[in-house]
Protein backbone atom coordinates (compact mmCIF):
# COMPACT_ATOMS: atom_id res chain seq x y z
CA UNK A 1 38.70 61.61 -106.31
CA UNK A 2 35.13 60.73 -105.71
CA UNK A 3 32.50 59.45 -108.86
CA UNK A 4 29.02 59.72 -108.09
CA UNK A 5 27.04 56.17 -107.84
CA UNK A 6 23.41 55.61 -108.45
CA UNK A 7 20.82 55.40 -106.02
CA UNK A 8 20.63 52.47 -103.77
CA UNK A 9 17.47 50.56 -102.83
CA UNK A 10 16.08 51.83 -99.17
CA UNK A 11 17.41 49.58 -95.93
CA UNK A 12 14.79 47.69 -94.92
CA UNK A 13 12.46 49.26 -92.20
CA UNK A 14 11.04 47.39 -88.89
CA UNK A 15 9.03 49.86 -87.00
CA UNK A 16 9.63 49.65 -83.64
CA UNK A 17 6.60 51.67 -81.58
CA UNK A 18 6.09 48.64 -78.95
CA UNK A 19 7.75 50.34 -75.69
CA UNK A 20 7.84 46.90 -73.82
CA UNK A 21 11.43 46.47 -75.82
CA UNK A 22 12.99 48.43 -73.61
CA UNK A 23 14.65 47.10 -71.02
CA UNK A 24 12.95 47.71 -67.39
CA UNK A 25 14.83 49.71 -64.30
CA UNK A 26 14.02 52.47 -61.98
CA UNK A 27 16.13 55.37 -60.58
CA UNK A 28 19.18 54.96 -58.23
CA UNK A 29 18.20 54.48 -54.71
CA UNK A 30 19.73 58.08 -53.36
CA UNK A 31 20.60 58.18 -49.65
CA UNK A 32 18.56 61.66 -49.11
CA UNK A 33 15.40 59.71 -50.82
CA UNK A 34 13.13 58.73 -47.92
CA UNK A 35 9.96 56.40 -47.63
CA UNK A 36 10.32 54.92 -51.25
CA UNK A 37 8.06 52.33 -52.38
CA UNK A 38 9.63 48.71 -51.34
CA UNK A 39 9.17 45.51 -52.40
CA UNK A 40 10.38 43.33 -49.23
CA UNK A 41 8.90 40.05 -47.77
CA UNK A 42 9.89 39.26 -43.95
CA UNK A 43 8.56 36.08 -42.35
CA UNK A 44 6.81 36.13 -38.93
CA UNK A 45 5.31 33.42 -36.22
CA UNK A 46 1.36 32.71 -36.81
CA UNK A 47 -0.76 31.79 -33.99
CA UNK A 48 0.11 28.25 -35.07
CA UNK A 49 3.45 28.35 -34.59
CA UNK A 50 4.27 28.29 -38.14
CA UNK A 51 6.13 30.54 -40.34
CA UNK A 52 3.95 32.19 -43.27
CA UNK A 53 5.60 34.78 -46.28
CA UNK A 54 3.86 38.01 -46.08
CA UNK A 55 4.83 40.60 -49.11
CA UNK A 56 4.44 43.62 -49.46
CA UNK A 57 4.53 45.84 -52.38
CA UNK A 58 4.76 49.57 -53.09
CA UNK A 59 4.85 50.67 -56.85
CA UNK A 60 1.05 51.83 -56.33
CA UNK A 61 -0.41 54.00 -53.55
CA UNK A 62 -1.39 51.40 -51.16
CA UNK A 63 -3.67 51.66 -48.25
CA UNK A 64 -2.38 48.46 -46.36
CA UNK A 65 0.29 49.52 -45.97
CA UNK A 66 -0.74 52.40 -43.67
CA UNK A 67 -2.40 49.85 -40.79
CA UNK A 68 -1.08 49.88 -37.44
CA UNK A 69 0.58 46.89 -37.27
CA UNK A 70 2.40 47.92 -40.37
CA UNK A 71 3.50 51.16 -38.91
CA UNK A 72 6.83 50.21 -37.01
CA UNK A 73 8.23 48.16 -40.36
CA UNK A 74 7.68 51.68 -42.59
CA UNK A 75 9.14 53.48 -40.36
CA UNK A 76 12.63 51.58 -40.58
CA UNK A 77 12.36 52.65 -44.53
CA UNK A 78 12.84 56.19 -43.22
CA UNK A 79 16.26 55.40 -43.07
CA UNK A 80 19.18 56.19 -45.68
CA UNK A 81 19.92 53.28 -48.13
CA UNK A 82 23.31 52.28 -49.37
CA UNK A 83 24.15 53.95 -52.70
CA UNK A 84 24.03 51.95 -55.98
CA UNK A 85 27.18 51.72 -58.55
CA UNK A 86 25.58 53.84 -61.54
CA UNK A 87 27.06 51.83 -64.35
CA UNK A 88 25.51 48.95 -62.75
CA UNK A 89 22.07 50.43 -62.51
CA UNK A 90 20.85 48.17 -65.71
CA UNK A 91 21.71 45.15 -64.10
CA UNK A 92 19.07 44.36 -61.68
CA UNK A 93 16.63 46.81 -61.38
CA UNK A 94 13.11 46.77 -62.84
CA UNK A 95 10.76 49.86 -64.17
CA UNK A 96 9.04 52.20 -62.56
CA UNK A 97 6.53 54.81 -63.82
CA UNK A 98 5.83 56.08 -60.69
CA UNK A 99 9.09 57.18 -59.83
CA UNK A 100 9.81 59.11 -62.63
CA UNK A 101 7.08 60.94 -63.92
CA UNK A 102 4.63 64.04 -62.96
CA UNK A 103 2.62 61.36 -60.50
CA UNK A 104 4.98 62.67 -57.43
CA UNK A 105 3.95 66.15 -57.53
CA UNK A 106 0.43 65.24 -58.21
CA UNK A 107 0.67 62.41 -55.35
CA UNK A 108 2.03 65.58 -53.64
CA UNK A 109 -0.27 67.90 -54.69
CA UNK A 110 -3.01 65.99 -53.88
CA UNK A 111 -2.63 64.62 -49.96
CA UNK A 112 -0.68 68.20 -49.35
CA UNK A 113 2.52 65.85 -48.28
CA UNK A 114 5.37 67.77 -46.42
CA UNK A 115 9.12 66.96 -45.40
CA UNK A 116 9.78 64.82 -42.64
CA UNK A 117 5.80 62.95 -43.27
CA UNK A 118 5.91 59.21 -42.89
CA UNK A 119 5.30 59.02 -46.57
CA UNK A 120 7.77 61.17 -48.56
CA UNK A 121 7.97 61.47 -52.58
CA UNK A 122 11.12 63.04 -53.35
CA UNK A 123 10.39 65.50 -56.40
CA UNK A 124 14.11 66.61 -57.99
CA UNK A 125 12.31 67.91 -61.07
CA UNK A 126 12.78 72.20 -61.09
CA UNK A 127 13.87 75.00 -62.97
CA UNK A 128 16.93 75.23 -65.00
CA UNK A 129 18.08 78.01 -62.84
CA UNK A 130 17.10 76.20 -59.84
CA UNK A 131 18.56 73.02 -60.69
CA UNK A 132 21.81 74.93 -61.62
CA UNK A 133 22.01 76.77 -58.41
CA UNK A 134 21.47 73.86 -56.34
CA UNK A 135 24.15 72.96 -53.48
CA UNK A 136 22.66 69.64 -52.94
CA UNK A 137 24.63 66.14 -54.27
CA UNK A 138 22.61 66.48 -57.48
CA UNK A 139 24.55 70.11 -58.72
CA UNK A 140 27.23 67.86 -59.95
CA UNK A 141 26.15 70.05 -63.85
CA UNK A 142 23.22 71.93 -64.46
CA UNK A 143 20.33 69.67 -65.48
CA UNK A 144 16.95 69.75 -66.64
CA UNK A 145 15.92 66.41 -66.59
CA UNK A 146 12.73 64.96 -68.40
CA UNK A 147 9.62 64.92 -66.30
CA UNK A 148 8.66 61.45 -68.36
CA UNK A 149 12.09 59.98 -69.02
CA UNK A 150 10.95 57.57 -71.41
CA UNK A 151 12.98 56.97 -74.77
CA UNK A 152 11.43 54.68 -77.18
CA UNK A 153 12.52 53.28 -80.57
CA UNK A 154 10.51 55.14 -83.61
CA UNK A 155 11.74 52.73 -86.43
CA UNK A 156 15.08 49.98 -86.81
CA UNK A 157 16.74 49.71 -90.36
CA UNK A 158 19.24 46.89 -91.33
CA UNK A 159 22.64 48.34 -92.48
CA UNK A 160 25.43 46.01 -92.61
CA UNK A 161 28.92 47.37 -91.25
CA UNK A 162 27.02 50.32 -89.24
CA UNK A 163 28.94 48.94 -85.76
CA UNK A 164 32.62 47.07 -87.13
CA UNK A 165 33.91 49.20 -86.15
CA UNK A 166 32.45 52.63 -84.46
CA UNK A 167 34.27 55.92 -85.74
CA UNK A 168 32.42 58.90 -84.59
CA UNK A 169 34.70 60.70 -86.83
CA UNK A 170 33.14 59.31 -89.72
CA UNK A 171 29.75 59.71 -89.19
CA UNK A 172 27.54 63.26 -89.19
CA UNK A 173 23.97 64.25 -89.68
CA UNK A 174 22.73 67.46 -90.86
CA UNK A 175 20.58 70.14 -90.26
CA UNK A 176 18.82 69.12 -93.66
CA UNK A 177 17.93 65.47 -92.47
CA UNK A 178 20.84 63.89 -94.49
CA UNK A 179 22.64 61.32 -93.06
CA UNK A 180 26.56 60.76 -93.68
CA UNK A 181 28.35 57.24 -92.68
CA UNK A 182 31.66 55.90 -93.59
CA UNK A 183 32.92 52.56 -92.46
CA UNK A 184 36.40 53.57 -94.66
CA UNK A 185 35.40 52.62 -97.89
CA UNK A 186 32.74 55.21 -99.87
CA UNK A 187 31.17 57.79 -98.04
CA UNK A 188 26.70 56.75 -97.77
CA UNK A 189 24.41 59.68 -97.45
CA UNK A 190 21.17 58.37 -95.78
CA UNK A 191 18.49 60.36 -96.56
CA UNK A 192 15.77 60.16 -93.55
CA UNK A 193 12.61 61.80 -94.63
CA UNK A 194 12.03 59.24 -98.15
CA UNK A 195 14.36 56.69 -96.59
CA UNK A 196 16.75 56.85 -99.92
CA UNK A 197 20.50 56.06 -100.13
CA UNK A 198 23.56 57.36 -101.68
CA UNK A 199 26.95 55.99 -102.30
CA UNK A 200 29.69 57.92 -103.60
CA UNK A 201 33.77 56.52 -104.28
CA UNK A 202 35.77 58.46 -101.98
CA UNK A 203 39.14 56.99 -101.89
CA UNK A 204 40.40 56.61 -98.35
CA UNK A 205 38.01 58.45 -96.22
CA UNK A 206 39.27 59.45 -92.92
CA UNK A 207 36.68 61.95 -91.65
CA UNK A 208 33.87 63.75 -92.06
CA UNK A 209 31.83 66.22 -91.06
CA UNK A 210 28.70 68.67 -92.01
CA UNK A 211 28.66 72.62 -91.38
CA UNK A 212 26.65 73.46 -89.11
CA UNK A 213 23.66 74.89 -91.61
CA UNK A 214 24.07 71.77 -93.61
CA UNK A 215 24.99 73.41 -97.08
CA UNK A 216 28.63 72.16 -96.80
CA UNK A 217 30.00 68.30 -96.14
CA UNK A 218 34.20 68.56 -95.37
CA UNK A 219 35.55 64.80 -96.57
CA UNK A 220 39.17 63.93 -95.04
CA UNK A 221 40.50 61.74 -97.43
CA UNK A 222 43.83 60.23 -99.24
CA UNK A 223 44.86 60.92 -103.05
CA UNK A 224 47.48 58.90 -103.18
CA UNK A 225 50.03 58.99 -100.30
CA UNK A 226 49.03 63.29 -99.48
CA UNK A 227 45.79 63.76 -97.05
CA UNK A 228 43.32 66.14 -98.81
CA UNK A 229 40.54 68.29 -97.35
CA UNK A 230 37.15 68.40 -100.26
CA UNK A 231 34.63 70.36 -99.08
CA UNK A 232 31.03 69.52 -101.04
CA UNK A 233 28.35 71.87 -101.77
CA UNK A 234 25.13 70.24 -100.87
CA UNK A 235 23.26 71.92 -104.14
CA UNK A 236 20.06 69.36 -103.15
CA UNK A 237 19.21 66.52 -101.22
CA UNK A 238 20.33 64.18 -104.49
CA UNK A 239 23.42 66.26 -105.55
CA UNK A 240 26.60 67.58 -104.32
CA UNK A 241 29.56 69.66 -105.88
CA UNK A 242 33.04 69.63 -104.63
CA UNK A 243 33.78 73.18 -104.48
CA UNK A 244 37.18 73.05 -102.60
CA UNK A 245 40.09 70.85 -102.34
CA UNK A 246 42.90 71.49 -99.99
CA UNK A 247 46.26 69.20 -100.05
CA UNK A 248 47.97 68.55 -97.15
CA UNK A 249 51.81 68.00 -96.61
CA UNK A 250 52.35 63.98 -96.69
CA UNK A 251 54.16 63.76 -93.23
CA UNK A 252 50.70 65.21 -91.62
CA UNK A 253 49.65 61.67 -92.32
CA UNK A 254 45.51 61.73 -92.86
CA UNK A 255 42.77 64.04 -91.69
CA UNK A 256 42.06 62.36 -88.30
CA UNK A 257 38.78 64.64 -87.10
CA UNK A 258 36.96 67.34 -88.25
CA UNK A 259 35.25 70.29 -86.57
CA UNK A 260 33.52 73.48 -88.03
CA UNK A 261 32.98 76.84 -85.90
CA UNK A 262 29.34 77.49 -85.20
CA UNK A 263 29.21 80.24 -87.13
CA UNK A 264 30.70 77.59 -90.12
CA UNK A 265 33.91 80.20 -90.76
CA UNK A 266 36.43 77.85 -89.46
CA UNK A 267 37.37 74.28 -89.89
CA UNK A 268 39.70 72.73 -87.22
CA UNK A 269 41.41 69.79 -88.94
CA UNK A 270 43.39 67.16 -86.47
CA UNK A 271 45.91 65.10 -88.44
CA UNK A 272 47.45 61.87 -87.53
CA UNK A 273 51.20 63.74 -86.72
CA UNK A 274 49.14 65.99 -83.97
CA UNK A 275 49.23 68.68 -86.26
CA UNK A 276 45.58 70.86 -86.00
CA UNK A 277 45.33 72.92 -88.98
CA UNK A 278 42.85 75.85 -88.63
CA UNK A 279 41.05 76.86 -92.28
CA UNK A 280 39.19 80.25 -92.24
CA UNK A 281 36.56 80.52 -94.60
CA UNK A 282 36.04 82.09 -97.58
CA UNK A 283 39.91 82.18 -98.37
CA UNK A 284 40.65 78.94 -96.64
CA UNK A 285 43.92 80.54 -95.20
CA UNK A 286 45.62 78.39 -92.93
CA UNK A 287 47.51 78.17 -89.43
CA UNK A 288 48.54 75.59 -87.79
CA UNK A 289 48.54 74.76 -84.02
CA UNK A 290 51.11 72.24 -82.85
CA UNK A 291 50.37 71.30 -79.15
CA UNK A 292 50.11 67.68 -79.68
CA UNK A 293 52.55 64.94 -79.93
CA UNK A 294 50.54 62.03 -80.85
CA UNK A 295 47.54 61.51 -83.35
CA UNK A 296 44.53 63.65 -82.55
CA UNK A 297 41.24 61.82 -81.66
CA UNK A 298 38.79 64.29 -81.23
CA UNK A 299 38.17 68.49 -81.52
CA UNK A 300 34.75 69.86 -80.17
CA UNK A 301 34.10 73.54 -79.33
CA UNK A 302 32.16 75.09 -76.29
CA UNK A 303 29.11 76.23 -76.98
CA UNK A 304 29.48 79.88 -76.35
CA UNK A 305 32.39 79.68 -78.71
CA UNK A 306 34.90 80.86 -75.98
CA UNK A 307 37.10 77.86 -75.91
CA UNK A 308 38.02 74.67 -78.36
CA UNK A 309 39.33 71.22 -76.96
CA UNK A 310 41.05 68.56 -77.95
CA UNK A 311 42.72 65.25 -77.23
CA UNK A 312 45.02 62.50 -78.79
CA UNK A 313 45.61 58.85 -78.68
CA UNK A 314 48.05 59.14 -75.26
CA UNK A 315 45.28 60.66 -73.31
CA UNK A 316 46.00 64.24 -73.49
CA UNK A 317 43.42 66.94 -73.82
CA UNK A 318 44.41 70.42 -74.65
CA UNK A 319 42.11 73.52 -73.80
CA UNK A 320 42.37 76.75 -76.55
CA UNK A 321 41.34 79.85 -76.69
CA UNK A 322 38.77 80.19 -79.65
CA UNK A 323 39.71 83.56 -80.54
CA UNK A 324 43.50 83.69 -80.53
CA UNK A 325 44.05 79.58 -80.62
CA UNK A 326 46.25 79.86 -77.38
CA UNK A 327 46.86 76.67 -75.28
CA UNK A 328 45.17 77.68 -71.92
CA UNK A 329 44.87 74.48 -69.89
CA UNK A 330 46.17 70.92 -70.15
CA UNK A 331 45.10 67.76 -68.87
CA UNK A 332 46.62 64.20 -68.75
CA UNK A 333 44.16 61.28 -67.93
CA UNK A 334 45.33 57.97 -66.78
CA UNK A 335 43.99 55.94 -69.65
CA UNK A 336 45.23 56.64 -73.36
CA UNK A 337 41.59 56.03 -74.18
CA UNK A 338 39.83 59.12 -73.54
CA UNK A 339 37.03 60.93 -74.89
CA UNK A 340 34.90 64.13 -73.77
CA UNK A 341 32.10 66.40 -74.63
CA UNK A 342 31.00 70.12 -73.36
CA UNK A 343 27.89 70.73 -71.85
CA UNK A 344 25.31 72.41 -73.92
CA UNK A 345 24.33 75.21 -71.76
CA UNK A 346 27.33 76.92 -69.48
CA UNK A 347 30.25 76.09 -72.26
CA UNK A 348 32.42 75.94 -68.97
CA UNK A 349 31.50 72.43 -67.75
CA UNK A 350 33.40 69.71 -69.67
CA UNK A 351 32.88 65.94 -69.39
CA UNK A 352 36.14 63.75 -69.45
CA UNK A 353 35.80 60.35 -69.61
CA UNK A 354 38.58 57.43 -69.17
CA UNK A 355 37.07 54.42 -71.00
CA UNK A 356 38.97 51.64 -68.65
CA UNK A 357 38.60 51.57 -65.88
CA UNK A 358 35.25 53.57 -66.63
CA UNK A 359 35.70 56.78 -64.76
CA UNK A 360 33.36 60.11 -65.46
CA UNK A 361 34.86 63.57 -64.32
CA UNK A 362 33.43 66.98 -64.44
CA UNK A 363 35.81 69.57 -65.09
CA UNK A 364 35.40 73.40 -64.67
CA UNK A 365 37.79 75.67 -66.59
CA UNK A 366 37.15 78.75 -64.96
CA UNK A 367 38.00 77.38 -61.72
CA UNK A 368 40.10 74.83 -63.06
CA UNK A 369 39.46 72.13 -61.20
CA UNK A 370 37.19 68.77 -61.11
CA UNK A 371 34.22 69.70 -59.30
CA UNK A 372 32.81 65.98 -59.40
CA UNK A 373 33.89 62.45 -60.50
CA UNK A 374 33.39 58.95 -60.44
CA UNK A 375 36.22 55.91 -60.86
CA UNK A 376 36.12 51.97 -60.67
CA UNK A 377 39.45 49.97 -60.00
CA UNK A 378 38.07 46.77 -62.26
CA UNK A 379 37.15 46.95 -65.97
CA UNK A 380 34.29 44.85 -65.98
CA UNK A 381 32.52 47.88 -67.45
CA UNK A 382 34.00 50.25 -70.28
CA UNK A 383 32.34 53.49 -71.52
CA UNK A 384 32.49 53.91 -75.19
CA UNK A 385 31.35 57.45 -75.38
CA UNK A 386 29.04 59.87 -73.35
CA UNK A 387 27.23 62.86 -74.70
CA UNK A 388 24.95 65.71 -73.17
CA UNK A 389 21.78 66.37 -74.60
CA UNK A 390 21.29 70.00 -75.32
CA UNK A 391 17.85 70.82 -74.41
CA UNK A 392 17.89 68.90 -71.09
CA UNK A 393 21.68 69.06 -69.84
CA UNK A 394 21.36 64.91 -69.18
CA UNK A 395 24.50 63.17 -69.80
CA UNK A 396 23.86 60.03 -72.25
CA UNK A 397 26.62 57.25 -70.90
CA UNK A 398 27.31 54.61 -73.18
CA UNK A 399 29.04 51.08 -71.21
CA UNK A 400 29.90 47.79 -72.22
CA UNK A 401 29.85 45.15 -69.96
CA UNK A 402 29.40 41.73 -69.78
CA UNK A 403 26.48 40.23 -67.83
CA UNK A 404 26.30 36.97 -65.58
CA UNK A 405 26.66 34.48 -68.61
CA UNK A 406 29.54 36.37 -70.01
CA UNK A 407 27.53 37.52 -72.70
CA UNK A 408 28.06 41.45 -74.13
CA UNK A 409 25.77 43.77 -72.71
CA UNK A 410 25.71 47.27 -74.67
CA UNK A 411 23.24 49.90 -73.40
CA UNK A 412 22.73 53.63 -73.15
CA UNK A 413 22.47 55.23 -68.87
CA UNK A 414 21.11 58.63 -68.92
CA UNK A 415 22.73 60.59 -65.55
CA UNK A 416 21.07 63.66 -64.08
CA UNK A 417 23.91 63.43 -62.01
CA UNK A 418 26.87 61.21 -61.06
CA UNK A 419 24.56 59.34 -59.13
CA UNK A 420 21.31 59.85 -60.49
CA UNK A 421 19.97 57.19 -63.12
CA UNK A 422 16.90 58.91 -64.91
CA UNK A 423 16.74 56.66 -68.13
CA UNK A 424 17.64 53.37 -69.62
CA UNK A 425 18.31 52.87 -73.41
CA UNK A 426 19.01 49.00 -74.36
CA UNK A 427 17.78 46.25 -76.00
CA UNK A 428 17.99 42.94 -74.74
CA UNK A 429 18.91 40.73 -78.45
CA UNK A 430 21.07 43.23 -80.07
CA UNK A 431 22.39 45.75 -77.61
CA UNK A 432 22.54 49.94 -78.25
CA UNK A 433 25.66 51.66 -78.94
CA UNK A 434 25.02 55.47 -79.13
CA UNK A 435 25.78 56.64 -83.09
CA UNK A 436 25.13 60.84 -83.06
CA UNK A 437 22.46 63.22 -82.26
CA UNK A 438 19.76 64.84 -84.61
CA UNK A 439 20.42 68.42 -85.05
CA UNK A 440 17.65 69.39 -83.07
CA UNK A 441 18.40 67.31 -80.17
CA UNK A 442 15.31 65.33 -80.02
CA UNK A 443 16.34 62.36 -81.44
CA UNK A 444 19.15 59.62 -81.31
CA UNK A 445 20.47 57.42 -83.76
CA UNK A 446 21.95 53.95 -82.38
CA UNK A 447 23.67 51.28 -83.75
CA UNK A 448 23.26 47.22 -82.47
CA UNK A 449 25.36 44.16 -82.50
CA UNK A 450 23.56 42.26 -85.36
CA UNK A 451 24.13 45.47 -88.05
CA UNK A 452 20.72 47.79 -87.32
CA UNK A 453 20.51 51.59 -87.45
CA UNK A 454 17.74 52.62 -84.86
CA UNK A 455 16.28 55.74 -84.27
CA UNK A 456 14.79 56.69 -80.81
CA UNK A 457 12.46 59.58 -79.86
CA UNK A 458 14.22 61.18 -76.74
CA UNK A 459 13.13 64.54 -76.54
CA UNK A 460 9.33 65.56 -78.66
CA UNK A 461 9.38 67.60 -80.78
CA UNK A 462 6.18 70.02 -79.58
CA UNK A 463 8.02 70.12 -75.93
CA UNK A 464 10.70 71.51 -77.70
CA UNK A 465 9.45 74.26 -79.38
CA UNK A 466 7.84 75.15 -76.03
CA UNK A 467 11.19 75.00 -74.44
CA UNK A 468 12.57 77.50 -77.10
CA UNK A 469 9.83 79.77 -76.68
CA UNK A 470 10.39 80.00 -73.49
CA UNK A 471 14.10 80.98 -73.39
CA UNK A 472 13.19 83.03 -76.28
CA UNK A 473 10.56 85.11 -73.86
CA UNK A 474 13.29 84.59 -71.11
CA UNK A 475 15.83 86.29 -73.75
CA UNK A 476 13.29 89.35 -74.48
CA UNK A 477 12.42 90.03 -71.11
CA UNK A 478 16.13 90.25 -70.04
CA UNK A 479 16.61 92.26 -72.71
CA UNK A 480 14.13 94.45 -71.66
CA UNK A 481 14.91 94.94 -68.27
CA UNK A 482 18.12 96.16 -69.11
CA UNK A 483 17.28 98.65 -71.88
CA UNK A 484 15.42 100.05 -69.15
CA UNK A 485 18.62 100.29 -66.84
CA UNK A 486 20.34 101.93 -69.65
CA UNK A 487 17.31 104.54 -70.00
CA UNK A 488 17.58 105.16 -66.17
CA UNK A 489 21.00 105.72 -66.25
């Protein structure tokens, strides 16, 4: 049973605008890239018979280094460079602007640079259709990455227990700006625009999770020894009713994971038995789908709402049909640690991850078959979670690892690809540990070692609307063209 508490004081706020806090790196050093901008010192015989340093440095458009006697050393930088471990991309390299923003096509733009020129800027940015239909090392999932991949902190918050431990199970935000955290005692509702906090007694939560218009919150919780399902009205941003309360049988367990339909007419409920039990809204009939043998960790559908997954504590991941809730596909990973996450745009592509050793693979369940991967043998490095961003397709990798003084490093790698490094979320003190997503995909919530809550701008807001616009216009226009088909025909 839960009893409404009264309103907590606001966490305290540190604004965080100053972009220096991030840590520095540039992109991975790709074997097609040619001509990059170097940083190498070589030592050479003066007149005097004595050796002198010479550096040069490239992170600017340089003139020196276009002088004849310079000419022979640029040209050995034509060559293809030695791949860099991705996961280890944080570790030693510094920022660069240049490399990552709109200055290559203006650099190329401006001089009229060609392929195979002595000086090459290698511009990956393109269409989502292009990028998609690409053939090249970088198709690895269809990507739009950002042309200024910068992600900054907006504001840091102190909340005590926010990272001891991490449940993404137990933590949601909604389409109304609210907030919902659980470290298994109470259930807070954060509310982000006035900064206010709620805490209601919810005895044993388990899970949680908001439909996906934000007017319902579904609590897994324990009355007694039985595992009940209350589903609360959000009536306003200060109130909420519980308007349905479902028992389950006690040998289910608890309510492990929660996931709602898009359409928010179905709730998928995995139990700690392996048990999913599928509600349909209004009635809140019930079936049950018993695949699983062991406790079930996660449930996410695809995007287009053609398929459902999910995956238990022994490292299995089952793939349904969303319609008739038919086991189509199975997969058994290596590690009992597992974790995955569709990507936003085909609903085909699906990301399965083996914490440790950290391996990333790309699955395809038409074809049925991994179309890319990465693997390490060590576990120096684990990956707590990784997540796509739905308006740009990047893949947000989250690692632990420890760093040369055996300290814990936490940080955030954002992949265009399985080798491409376009972004770098850390902080040096406190580390990042990736929370959840705002509904709108433009921001991030993150979590750090000494109890903050952080919020980072990833995607604006104004770019966004632009970028739904767009597909909106692309939408009509398709549209369009085939009415007129029809009206040939």
């Amino acid at each position: 049973m839960f009893v409404e508490m009264s309103v907590c004081d606001s966490p305290n706020k540190c604004a965080k605008m100053d972009k220096k806090s991030v840590t520095p790196f540039i992109k991975v050093r790709r074997k097609t890239w040619q001509q990059e901008a170097y940083n190498k010192s070589y030592k050479c015989l003066s007149s005097m018979n004595e050796q002198q340093q010479v550096s040069y440095c490239g992170d600017r458009f340089i003139p020196k280094r276009f002088e004849r006697e310079n000419i022979d050393f640029n040209l050995k930088y034509v060559g293809r460079r030695e791949e860099r471990d991705i996961l280890e991309t944080g570790i030693t390299l510094t920022s660069s602007y240049w490399r990552q923003s709109s200055f290559i096509s203006t650099i190329n733009s401006a001089f009229d640079i060609q392929e195979r020129r002595l000086l090459q800027f290698g511009n990956l940015q393109g269409s989502r259709s292009q990028v998609s239909g690409m053939d090249s090392i970088d198709a690895d999932w269809p990507c739009l990455p950002r042309s200024r991949p910068t992600a900054f902190q907006n504001a840091t918050h102190d909340m005590s227990g926010i990272c001891s431990p991490i449940d993404y199970n137990m933590m949601d935000w909604a389409t109304n700006d609210l907030v919902a955290i659980s470290s298994g005692q109470d259930v807070m509702i954060w509310r982000n625009l006035d900064e206010s906090t709620m805490i209601f007694s919810v005895e044993s939560p388990t899970s949680l999770k908001y439909s996906p218009d934000g007017k319902y919150l579904a609590i897994g919780c324990m009355d007694g020894t039985y595992p009940v399902l209350d589903l609360w009205a959000v009536t306003s941003t200060m109130e909420f009713i519980v308007s349905y309360r479902k028992y389950f049988l006690k040998s289910m367990g608890f309510i492990r994971c929660i996931e709602w339909s898009h359409d928010g007419n179905e709730l998928l409920c995995g139990t700690h038995c392996g048990i999913i039990v599928v509600l349909t809204r209004p009635k809140m009939t019930s079936h049950q789908i018993r695949e699983h043998r062991h406790q079930i960790s996660m449930i996410k559908f695809s995007p287009n709402m053609r398929y459902f997954a999910s995956s238990d504590t022994d490292g299995t991941i089952f793939i349904f049909d969303a319609r008739l809730k038919k086991r189509l596909l199975k997969l058994g990973c290596r590690s009992k640690a597992v974790i995955f996450d569709w990507h936003p745009w085909t609903g085909m592509d699906l990301a399965v991850v083996e914490r440790c050793p950290a391996s990333i693979f790309i699955f395809n369940i038409p074809h049925r078959q991994f179309v890319a991967s990465y693997k390490r043998k060590d576990d120096r490095i684990n990956i707590k979670t990784v997540t796509f961003s739905k308006i740009t397709g990047e893949l947000l990798v989250n690692i632990i690892r420890g760093d040369e003084m055996e300290c814990l490093v936490c940080e955030i790698l954002v992949l265009a690809s399985l080798n491409r490094v376009v972004d770098l979320l850390a902080h040096q003190d406190r580390g990042t540990l990736f929370l959840m997503w705002s509904p709108d995909g433009t921001n991030i919530a993150t979590g750090g070692l000494d109890d903050t809550f952080s919020l980072w701008n990833f995607f604006p807001t104004h770019k966004r609307e632009a970028v739904l616009k767009r597909q909106a216009q692309e939408a009509k226009e398709k549209c369009s063209s085939l009415c007129l088909f029809r009206g040939i025909r």
